[in-house]
Protein backbone atom coordinates (compact mmCIF):
# COMPACT_ATOMS: atom_id res chain seq x y z
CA UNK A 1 11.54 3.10 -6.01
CA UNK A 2 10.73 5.31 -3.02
CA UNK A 3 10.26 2.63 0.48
CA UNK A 4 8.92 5.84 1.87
CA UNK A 5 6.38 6.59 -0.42
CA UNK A 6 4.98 3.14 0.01
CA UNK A 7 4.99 2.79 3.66
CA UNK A 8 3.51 6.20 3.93
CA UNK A 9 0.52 4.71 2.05
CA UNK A 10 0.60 1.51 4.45
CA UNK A 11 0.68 4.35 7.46
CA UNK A 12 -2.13 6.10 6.09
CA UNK A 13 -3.88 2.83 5.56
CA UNK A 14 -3.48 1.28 8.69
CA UNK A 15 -4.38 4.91 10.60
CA UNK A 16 -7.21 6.34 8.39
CA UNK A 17 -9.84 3.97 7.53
CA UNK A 18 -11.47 6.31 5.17
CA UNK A 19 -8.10 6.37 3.56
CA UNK A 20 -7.95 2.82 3.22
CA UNK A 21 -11.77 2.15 2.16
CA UNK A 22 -10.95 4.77 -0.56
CA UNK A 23 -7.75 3.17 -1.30
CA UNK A 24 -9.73 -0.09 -2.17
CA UNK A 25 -12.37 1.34 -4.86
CA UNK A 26 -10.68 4.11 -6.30
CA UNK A 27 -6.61 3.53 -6.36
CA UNK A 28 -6.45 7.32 -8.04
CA UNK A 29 -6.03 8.05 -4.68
CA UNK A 30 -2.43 7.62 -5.31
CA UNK A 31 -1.92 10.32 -7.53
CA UNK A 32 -0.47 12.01 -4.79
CA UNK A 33 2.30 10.09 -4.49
CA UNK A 34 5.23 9.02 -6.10
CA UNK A 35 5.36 5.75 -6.88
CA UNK A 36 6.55 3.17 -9.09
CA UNK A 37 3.86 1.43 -11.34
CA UNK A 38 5.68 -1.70 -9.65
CA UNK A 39 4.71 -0.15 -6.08
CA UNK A 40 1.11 0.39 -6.83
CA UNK A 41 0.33 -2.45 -8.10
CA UNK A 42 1.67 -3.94 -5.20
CA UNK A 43 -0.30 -1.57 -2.95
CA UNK A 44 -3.68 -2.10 -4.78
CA UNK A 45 -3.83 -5.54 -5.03
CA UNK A 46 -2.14 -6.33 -1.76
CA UNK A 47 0.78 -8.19 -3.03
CA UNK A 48 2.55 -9.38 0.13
CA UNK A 49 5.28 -10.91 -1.59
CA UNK A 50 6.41 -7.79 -3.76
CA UNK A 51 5.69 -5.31 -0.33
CA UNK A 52 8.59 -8.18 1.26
CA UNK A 53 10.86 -8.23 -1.80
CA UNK A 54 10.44 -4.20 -1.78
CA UNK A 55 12.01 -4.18 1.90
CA UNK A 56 8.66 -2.97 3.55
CA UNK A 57 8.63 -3.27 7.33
CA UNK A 58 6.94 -6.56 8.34
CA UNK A 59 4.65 -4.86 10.71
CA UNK A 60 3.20 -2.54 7.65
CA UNK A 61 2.79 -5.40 5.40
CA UNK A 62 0.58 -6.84 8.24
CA UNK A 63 -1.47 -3.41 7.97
CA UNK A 64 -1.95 -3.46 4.13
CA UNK A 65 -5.13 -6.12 5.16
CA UNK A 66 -6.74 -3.32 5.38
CA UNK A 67 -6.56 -2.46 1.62
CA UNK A 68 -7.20 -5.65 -0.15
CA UNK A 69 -6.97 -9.21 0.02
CA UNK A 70 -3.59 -11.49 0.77
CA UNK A 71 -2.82 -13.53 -2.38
């Protein structure tokens, strides 16, 4: 598990819009980095709980809203 990989994608999120809106139809977007199957799936579908249980800084997790839906 890389925490940096995944907040780097909540960074780019919550900074880049275009980032984001491509982030939410086409997760291949990822490809670029290196990430867990665990952490995408958690980034794509905007699973708050996992981002938590994965140590991601509250204030990020706020800014994955961005990508998806809270579940």
């Amino acid at each position: 598990m890389s925490l940096e990989q995944v907040e780097a994608v909540l960074l780019a999120a919550r900074d880049r819009p275009t980032f984001a809106h491509q982030l939410a139809q086409a997760p291949a977007i990822l490809t670029g980095y290196d990430l867990t199957p665990e952490e995408r799936h958690a980034l794509v579908d905007f699973d708050v709980a996992a981002l938590e249980d994965m140590g991601v800084a509250k204030d990020l997790v706020g800014a994955a809203s961005v990508i998806g839906r809270p579940r």
